[in-house]
PDB file of N, CA and C in Angstrom:
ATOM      1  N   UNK A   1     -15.454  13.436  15.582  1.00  0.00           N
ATOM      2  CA  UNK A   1     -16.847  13.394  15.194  1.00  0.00           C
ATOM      3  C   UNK A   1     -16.934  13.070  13.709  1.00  0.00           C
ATOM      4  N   UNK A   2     -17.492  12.039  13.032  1.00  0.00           N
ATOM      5  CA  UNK A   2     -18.107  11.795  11.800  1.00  0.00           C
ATOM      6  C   UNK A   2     -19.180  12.127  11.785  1.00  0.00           C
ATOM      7  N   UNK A   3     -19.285  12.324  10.385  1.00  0.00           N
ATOM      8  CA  UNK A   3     -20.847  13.201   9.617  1.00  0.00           C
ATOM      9  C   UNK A   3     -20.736  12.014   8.603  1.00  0.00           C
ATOM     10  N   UNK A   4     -21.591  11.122   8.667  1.00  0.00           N
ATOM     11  CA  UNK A   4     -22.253  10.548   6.600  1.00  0.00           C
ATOM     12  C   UNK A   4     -23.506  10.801   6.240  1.00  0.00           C
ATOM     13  N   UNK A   5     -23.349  11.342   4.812  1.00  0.00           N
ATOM     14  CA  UNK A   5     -24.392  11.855   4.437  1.00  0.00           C
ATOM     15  C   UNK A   5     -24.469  10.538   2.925  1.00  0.00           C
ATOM     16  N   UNK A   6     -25.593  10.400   2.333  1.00  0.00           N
ATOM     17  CA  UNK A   6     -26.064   9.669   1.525  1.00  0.00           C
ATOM     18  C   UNK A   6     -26.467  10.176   0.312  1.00  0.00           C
ATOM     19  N   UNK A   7     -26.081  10.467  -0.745  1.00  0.00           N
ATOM     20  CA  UNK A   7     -26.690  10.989  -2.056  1.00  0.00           C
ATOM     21  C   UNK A   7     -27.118   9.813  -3.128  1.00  0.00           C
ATOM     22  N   UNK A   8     -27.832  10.392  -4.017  1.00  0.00           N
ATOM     23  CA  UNK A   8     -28.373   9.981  -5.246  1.00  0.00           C
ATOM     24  C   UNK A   8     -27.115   9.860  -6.235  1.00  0.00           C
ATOM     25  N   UNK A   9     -26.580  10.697  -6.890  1.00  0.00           N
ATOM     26  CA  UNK A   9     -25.491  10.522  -8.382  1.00  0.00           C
ATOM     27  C   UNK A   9     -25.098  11.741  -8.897  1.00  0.00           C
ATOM     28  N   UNK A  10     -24.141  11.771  -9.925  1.00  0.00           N
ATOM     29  CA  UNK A  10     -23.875  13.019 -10.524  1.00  0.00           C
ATOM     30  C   UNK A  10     -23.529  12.898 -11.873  1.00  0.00           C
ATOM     31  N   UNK A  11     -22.956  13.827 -12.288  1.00  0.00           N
ATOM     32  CA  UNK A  11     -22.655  14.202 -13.834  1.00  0.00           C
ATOM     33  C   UNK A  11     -22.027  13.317 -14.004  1.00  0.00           C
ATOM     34  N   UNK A  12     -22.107  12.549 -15.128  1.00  0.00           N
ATOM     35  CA  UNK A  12     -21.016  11.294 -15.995  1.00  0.00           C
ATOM     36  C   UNK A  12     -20.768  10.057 -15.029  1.00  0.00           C
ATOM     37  N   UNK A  13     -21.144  10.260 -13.460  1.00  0.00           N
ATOM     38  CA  UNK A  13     -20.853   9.210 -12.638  1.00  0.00           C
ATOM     39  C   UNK A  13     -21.742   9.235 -11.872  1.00  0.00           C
ATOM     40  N   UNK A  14     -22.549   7.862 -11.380  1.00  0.00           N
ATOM     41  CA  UNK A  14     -23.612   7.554 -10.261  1.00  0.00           C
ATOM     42  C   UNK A  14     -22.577   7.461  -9.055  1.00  0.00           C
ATOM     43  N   UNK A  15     -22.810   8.697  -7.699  1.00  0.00           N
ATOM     44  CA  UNK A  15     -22.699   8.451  -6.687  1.00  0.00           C
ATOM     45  C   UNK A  15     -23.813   7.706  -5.825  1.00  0.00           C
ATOM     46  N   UNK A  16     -23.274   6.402  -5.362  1.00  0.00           N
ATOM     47  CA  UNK A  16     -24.857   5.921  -4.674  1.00  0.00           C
ATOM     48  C   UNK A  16     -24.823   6.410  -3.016  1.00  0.00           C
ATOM     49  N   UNK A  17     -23.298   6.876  -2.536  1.00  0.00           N
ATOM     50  CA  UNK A  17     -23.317   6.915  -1.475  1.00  0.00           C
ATOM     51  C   UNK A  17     -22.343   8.114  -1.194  1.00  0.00           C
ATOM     52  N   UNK A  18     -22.291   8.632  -0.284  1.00  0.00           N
ATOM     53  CA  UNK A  18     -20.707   9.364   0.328  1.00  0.00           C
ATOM     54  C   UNK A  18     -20.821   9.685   1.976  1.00  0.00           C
ATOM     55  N   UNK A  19     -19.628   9.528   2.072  1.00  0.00           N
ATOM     56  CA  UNK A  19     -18.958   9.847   3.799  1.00  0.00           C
ATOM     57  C   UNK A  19     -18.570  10.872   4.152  1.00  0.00           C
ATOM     58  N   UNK A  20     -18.729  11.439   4.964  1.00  0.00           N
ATOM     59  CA  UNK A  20     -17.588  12.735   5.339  1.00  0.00           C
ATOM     60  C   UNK A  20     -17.588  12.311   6.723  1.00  0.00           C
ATOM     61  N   UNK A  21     -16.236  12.264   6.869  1.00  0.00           N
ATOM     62  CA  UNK A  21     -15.442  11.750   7.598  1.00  0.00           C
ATOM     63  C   UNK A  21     -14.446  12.920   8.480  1.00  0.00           C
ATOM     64  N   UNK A  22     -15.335  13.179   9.362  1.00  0.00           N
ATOM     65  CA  UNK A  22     -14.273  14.863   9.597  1.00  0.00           C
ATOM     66  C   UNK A  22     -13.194  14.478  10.682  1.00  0.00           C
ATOM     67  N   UNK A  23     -13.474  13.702  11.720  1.00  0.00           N
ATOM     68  CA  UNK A  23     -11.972  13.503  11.958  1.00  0.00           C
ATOM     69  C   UNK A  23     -11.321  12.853  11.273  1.00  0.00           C
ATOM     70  N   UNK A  24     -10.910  12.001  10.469  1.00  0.00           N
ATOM     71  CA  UNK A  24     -10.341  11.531   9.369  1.00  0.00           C
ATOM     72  C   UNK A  24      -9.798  12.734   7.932  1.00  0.00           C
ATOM     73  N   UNK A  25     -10.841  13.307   8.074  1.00  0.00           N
ATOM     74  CA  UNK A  25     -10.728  14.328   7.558  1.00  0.00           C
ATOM     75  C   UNK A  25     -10.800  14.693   5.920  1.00  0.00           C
ATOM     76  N   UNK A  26     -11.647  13.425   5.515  1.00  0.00           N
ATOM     77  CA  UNK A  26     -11.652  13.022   3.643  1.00  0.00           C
ATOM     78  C   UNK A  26     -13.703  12.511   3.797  1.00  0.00           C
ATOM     79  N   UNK A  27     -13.562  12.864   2.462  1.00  0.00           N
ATOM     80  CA  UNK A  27     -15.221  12.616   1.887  1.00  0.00           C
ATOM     81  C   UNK A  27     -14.995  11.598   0.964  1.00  0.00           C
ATOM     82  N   UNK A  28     -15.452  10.325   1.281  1.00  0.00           N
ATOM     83  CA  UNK A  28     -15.608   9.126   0.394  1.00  0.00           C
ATOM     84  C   UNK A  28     -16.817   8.624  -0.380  1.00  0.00           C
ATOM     85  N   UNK A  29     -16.572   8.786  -1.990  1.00  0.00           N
ATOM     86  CA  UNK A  29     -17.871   8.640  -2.452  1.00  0.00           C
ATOM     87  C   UNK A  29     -17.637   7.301  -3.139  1.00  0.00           C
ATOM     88  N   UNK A  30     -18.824   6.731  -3.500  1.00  0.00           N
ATOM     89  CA  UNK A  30     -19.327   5.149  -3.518  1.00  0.00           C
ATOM     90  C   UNK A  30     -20.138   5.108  -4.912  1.00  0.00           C
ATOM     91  N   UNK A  31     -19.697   5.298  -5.896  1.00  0.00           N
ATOM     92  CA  UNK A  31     -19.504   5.071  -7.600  1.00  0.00           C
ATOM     93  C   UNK A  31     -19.876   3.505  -7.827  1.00  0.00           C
ATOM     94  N   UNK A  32     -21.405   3.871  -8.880  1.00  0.00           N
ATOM     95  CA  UNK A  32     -21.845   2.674  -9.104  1.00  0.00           C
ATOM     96  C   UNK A  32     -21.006   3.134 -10.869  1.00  0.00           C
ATOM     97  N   UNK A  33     -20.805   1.504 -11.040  1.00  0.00           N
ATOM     98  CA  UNK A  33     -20.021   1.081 -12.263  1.00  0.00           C
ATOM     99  C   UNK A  33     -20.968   0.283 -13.011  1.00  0.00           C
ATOM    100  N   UNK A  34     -21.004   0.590 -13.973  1.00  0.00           N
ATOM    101  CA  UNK A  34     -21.661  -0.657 -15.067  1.00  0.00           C
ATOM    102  C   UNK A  34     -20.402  -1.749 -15.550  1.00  0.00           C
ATOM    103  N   UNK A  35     -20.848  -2.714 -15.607  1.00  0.00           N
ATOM    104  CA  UNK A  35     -21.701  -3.568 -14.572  1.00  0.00           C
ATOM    105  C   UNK A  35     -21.835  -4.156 -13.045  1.00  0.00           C
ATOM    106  N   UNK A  36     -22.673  -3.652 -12.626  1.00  0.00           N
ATOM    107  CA  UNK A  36     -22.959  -4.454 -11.108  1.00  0.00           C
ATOM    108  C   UNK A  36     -21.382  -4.380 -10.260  1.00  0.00           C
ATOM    109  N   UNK A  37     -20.635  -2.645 -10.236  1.00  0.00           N
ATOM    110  CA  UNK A  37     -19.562  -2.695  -9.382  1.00  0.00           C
ATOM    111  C   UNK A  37     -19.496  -1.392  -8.841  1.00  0.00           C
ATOM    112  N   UNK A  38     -18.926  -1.209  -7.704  1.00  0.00           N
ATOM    113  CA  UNK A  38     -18.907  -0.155  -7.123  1.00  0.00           C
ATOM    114  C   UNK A  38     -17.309   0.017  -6.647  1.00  0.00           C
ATOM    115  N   UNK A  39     -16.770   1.557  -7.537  1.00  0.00           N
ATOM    116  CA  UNK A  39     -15.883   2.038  -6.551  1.00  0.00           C
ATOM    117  C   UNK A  39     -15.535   2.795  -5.971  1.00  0.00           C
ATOM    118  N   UNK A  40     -14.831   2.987  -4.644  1.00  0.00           N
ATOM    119  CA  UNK A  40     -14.442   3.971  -3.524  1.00  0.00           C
ATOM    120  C   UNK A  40     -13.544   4.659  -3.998  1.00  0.00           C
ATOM    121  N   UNK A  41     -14.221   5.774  -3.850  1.00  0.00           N
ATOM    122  CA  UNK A  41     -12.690   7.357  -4.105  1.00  0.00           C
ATOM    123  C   UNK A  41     -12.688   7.714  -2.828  1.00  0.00           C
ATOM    124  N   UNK A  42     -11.561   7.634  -2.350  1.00  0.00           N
ATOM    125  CA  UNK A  42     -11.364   9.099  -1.476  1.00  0.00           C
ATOM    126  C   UNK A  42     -10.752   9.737  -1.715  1.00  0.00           C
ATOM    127  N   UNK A  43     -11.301  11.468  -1.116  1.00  0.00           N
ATOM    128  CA  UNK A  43     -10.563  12.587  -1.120  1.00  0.00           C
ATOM    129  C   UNK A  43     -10.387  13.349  -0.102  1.00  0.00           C
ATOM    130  N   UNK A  44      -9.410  13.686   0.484  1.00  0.00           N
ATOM    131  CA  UNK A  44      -8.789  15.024   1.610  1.00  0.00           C
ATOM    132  C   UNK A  44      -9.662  15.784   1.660  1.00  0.00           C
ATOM    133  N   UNK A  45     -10.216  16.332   2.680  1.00  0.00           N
ATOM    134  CA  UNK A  45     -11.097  17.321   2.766  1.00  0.00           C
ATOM    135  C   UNK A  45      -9.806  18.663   2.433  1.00  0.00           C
ATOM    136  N   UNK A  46      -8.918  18.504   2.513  1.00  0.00           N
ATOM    137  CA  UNK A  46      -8.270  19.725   1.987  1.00  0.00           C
ATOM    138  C   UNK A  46      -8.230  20.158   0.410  1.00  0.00           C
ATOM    139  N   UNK A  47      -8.560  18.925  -0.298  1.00  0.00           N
ATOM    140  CA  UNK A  47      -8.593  19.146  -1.906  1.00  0.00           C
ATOM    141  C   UNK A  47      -9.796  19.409  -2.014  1.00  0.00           C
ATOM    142  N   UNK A  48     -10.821  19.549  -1.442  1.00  0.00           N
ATOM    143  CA  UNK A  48     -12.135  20.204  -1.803  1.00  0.00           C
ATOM    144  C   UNK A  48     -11.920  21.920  -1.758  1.00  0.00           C
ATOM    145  N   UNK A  49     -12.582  22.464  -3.022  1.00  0.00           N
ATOM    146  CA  UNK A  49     -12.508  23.511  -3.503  1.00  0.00           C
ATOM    147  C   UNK A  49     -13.957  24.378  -3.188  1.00  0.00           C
ATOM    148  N   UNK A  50     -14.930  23.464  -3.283  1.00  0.00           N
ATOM    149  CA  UNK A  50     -16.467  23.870  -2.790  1.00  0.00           C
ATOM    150  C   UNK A  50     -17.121  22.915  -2.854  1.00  0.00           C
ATOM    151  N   UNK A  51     -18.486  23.412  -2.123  1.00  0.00           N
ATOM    152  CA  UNK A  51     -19.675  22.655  -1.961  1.00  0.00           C
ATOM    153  C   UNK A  51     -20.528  23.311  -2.342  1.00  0.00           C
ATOM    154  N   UNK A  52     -21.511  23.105  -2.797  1.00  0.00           N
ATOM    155  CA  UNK A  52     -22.671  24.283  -3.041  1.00  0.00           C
ATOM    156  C   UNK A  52     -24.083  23.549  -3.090  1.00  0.00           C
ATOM    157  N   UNK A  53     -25.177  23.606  -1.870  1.00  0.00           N
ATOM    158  CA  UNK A  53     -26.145  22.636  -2.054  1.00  0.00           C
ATOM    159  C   UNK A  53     -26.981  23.983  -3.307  1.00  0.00           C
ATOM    160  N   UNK A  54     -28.067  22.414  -3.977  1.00  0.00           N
ATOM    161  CA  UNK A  54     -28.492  23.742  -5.132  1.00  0.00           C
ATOM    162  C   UNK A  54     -29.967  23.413  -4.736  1.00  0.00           C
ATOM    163  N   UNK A  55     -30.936  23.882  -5.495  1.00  0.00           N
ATOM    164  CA  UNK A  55     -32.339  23.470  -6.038  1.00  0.00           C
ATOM    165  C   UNK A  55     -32.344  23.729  -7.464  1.00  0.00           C
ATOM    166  N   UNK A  56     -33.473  22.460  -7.334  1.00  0.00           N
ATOM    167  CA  UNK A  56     -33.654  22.757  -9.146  1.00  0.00           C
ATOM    168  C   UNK A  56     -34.442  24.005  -9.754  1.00  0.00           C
ATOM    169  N   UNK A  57     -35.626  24.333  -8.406  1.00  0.00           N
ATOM    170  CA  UNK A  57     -36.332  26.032  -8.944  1.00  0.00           C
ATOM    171  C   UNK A  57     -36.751  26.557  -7.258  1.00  0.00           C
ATOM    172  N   UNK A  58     -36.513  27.908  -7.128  1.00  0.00           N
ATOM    173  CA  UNK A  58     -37.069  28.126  -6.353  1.00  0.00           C
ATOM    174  C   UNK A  58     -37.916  27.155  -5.017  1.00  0.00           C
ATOM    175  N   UNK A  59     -39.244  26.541  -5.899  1.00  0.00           N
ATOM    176  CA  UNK A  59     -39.923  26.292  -5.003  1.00  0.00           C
ATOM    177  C   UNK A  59     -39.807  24.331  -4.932  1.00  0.00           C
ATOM    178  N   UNK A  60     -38.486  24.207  -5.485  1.00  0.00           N
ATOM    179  CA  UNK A  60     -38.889  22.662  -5.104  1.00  0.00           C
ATOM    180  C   UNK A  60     -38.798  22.202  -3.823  1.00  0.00           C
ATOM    181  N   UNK A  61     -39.059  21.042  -3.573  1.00  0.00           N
ATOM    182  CA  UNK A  61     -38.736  20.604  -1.894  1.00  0.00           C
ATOM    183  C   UNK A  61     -37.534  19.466  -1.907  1.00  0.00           C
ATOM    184  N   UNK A  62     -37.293  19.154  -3.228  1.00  0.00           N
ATOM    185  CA  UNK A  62     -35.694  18.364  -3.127  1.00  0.00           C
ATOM    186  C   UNK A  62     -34.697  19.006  -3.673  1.00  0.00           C
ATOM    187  N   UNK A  63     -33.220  18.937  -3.521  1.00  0.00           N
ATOM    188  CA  UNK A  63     -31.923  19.384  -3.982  1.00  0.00           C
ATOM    189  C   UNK A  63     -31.190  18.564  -4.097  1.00  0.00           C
ATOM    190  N   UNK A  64     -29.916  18.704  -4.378  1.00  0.00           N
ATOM    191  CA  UNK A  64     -28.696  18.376  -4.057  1.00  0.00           C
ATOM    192  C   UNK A  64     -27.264  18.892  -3.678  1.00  0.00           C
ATOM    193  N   UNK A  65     -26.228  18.736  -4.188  1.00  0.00           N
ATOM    194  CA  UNK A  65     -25.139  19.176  -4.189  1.00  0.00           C
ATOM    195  C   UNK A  65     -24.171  19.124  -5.101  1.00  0.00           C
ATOM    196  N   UNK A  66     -23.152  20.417  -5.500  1.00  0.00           N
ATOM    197  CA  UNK A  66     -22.317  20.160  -6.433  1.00  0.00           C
ATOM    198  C   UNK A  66     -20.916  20.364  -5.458  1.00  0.00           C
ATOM    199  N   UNK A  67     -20.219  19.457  -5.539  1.00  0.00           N
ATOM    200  CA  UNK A  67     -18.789  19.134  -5.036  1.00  0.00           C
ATOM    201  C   UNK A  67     -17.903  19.221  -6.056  1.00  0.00           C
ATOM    202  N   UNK A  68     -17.065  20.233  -5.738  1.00  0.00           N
ATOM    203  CA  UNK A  68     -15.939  20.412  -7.057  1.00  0.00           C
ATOM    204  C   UNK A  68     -14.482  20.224  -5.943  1.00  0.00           C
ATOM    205  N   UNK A  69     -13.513  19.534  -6.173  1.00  0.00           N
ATOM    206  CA  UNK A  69     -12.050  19.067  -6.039  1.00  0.00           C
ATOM    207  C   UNK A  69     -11.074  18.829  -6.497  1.00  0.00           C
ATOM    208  N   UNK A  70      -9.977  19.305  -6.057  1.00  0.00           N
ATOM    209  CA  UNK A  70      -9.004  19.162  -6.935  1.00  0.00           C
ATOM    210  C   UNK A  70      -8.066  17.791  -6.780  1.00  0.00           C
ATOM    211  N   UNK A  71      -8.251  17.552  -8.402  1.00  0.00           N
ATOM    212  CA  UNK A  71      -7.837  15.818  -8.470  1.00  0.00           C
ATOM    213  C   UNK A  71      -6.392  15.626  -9.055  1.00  0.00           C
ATOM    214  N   UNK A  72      -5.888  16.735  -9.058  1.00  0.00           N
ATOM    215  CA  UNK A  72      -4.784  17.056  -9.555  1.00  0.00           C
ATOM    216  C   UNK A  72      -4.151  16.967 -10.822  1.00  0.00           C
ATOM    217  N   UNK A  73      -5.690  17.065 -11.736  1.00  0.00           N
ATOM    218  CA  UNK A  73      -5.503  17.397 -12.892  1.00  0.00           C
ATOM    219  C   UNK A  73      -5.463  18.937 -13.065  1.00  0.00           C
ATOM    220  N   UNK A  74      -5.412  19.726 -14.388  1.00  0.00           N
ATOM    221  CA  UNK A  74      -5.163  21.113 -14.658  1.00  0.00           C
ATOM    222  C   UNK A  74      -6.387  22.037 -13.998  1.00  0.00           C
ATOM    223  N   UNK A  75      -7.494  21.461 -13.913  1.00  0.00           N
ATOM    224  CA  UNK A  75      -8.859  21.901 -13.646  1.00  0.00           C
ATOM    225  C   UNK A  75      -9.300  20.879 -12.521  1.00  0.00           C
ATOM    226  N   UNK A  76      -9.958  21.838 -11.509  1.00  0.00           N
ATOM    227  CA  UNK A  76     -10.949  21.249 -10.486  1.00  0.00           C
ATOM    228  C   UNK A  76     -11.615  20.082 -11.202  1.00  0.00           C
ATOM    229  N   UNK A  77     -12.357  19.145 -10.781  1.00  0.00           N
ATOM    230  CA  UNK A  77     -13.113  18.655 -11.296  1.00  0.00           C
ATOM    231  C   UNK A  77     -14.831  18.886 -10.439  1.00  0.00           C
ATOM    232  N   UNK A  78     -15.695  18.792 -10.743  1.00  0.00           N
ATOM    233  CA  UNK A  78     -16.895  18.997 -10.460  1.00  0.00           C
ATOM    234  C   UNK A  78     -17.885  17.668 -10.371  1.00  0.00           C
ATOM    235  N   UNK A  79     -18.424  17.573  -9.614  1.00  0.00           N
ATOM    236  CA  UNK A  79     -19.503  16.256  -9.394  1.00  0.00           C
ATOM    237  C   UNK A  79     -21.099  16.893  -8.731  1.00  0.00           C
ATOM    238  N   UNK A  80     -21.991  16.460  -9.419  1.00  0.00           N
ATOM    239  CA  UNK A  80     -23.551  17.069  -9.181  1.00  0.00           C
ATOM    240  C   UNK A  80     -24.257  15.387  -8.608  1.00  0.00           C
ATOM    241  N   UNK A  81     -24.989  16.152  -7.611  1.00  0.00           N
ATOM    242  CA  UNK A  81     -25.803  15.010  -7.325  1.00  0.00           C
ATOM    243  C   UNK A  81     -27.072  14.511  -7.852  1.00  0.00           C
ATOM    244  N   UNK A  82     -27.870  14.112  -7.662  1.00  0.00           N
ATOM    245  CA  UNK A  82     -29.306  14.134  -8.392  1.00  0.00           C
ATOM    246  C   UNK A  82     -29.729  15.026  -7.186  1.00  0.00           C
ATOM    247  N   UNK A  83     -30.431  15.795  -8.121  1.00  0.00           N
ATOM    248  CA  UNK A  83     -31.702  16.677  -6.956  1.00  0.00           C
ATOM    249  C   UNK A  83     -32.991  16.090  -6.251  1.00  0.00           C
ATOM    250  N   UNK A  84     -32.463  14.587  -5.541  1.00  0.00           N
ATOM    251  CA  UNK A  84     -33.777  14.070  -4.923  1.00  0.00           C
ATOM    252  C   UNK A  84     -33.530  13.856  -3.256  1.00  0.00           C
ATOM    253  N   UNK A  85     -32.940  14.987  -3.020  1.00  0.00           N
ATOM    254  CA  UNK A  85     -32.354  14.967  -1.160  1.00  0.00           C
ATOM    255  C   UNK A  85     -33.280  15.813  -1.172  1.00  0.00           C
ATOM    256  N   UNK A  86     -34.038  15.758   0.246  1.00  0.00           N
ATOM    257  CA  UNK A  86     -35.042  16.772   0.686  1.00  0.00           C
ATOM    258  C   UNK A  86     -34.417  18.021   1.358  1.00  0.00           C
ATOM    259  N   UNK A  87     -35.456  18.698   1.030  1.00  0.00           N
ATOM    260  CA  UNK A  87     -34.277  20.025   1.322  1.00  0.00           C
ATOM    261  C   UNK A  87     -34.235  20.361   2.482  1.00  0.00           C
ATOM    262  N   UNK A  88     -34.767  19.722   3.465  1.00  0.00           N
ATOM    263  CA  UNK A  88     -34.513  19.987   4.902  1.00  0.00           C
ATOM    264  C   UNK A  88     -33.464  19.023   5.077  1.00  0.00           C
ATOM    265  N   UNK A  89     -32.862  17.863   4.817  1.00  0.00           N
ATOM    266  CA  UNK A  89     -32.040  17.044   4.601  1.00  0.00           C
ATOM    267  C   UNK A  89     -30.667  18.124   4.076  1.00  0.00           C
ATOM    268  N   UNK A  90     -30.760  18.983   2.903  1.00  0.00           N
ATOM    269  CA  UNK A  90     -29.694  19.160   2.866  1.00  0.00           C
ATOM    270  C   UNK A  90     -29.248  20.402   3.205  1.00  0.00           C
ATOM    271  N   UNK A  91     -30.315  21.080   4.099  1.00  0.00           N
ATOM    272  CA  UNK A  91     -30.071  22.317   4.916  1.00  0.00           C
ATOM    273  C   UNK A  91     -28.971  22.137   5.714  1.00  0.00           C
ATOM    274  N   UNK A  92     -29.617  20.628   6.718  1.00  0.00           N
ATOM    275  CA  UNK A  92     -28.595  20.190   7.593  1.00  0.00           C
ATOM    276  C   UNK A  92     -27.602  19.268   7.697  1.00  0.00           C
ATOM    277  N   UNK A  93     -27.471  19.352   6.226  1.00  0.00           N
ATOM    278  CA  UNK A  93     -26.044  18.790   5.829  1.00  0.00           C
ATOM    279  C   UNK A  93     -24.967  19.935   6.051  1.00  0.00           C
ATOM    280  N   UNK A  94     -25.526  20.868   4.917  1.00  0.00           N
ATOM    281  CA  UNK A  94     -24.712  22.383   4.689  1.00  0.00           C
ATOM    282  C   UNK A  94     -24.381  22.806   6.206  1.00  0.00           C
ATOM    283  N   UNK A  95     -25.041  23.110   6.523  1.00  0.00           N
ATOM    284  CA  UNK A  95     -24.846  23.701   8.221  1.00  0.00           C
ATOM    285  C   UNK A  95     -23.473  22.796   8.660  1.00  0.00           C
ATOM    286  N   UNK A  96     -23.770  21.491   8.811  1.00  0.00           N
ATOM    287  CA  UNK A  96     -22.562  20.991   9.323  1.00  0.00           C
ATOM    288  C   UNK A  96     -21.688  21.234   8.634  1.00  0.00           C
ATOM    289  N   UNK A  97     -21.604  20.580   7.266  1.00  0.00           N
ATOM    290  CA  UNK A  97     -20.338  21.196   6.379  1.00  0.00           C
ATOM    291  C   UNK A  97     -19.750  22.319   6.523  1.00  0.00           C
ATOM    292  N   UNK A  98     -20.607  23.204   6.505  1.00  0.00           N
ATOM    293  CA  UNK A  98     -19.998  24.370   6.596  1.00  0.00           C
ATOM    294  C   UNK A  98     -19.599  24.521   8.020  1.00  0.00           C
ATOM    295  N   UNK A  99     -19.510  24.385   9.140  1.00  0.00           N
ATOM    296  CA  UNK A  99     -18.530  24.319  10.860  1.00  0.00           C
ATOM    297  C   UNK A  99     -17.782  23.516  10.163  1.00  0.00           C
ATOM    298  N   UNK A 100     -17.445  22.566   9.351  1.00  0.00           N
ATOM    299  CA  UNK A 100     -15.785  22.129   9.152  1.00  0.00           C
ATOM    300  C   UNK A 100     -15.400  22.733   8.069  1.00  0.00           C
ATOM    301  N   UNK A 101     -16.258  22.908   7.054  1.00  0.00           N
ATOM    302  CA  UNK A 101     -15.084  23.533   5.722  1.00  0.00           C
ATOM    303  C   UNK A 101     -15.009  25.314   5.561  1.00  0.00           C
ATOM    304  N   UNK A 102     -15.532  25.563   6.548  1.00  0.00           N
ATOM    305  CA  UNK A 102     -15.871  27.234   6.695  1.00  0.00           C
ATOM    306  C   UNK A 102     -16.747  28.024   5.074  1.00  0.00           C
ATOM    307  N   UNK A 103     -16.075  28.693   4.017  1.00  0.00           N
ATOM    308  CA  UNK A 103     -16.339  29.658   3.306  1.00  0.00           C
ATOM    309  C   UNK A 103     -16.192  28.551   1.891  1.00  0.00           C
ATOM    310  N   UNK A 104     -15.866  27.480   2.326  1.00  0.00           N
ATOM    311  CA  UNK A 104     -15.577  26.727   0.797  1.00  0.00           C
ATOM    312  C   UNK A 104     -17.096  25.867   0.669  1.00  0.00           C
ATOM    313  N   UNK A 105     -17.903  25.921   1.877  1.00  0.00           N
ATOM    314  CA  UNK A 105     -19.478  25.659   1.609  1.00  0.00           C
ATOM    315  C   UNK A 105     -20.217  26.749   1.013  1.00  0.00           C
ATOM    316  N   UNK A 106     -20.603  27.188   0.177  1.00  0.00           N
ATOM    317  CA  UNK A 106     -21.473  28.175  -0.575  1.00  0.00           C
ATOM    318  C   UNK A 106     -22.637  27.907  -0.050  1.00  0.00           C
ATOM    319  N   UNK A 107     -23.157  29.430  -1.063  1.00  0.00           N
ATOM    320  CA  UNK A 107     -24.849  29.285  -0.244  1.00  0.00           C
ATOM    321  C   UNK A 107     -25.713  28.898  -1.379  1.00  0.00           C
ATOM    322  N   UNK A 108     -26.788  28.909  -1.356  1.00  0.00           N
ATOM    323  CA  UNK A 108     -28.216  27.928  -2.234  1.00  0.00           C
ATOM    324  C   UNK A 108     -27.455  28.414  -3.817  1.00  0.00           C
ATOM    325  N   UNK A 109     -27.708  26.919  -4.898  1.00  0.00           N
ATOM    326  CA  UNK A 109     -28.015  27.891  -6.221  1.00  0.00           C
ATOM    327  C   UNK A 109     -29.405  27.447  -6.284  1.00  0.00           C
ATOM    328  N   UNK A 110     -29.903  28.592  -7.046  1.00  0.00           N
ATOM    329  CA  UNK A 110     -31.400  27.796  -7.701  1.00  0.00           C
ATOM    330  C   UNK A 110     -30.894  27.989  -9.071  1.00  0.00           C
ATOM    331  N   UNK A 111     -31.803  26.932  -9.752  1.00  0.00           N
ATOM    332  CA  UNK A 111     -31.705  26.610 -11.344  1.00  0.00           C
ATOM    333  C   UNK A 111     -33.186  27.252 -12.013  1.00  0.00           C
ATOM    334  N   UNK A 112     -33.758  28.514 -11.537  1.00  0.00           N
ATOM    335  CA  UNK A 112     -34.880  28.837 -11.769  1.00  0.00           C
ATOM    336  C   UNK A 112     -34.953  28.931 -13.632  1.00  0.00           C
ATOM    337  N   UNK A 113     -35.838  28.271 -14.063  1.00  0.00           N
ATOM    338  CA  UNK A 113     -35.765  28.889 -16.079  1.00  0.00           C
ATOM    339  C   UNK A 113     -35.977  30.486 -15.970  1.00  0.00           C
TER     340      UNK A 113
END
């Protein structure tokens, strides 16, 4: 069974896209490059460390997600999406994620001020 899910971007890098790929068993994200290039990472769903869908406050109606993995540098590395996935969108992302990655899917952050 494959799951792809579609995001907005993250910290220091535009994700325009990503895969999760569960029989395969890796999440492939789709990195826009300046200029006008895009490239494919993949990673093992076993080097994922967490998921954590967030909101930006309490009461918004979009989120995203922060994906942290280990890239086999000294430190995890961390990737944020833009918070413009609807949050019923990424309810039922999490849900699935979480039946394959069990306890390494976290639950909501909010970014309340």
């Amino acid at each position: 069974m494959s799951t792809a899910l579609s995001l907005g971007g993250i910290l220091h890098k535009d994700v325009i896209r990503y895969d999760i790929d569960l029989e395969a068993g890796q999440l492939t994200l789709h990195q826009s490059r300046f200029p006008d290039r895009v490239e494919v990472v993949t990673i093992p769903l076993s080097a994922i460390v967490s998921i954590a869908p967030y909101l930006p406050t309490t009461y918004a109606v979009t989120g995203g997600f922060y994906f942290t993995y280990a890239s086999g540098a000294t430190e995890p590395e961390q990737w944020k999406t833009r918070d413009s996935i609807a949050q019923k969108t990424v309810r039922a992302h999490t849900d699935a994620l979480r039946g394959a990655l069990g306890e390494r899917v976290h639950d909501w952050i909010r970014h309340d001020p």
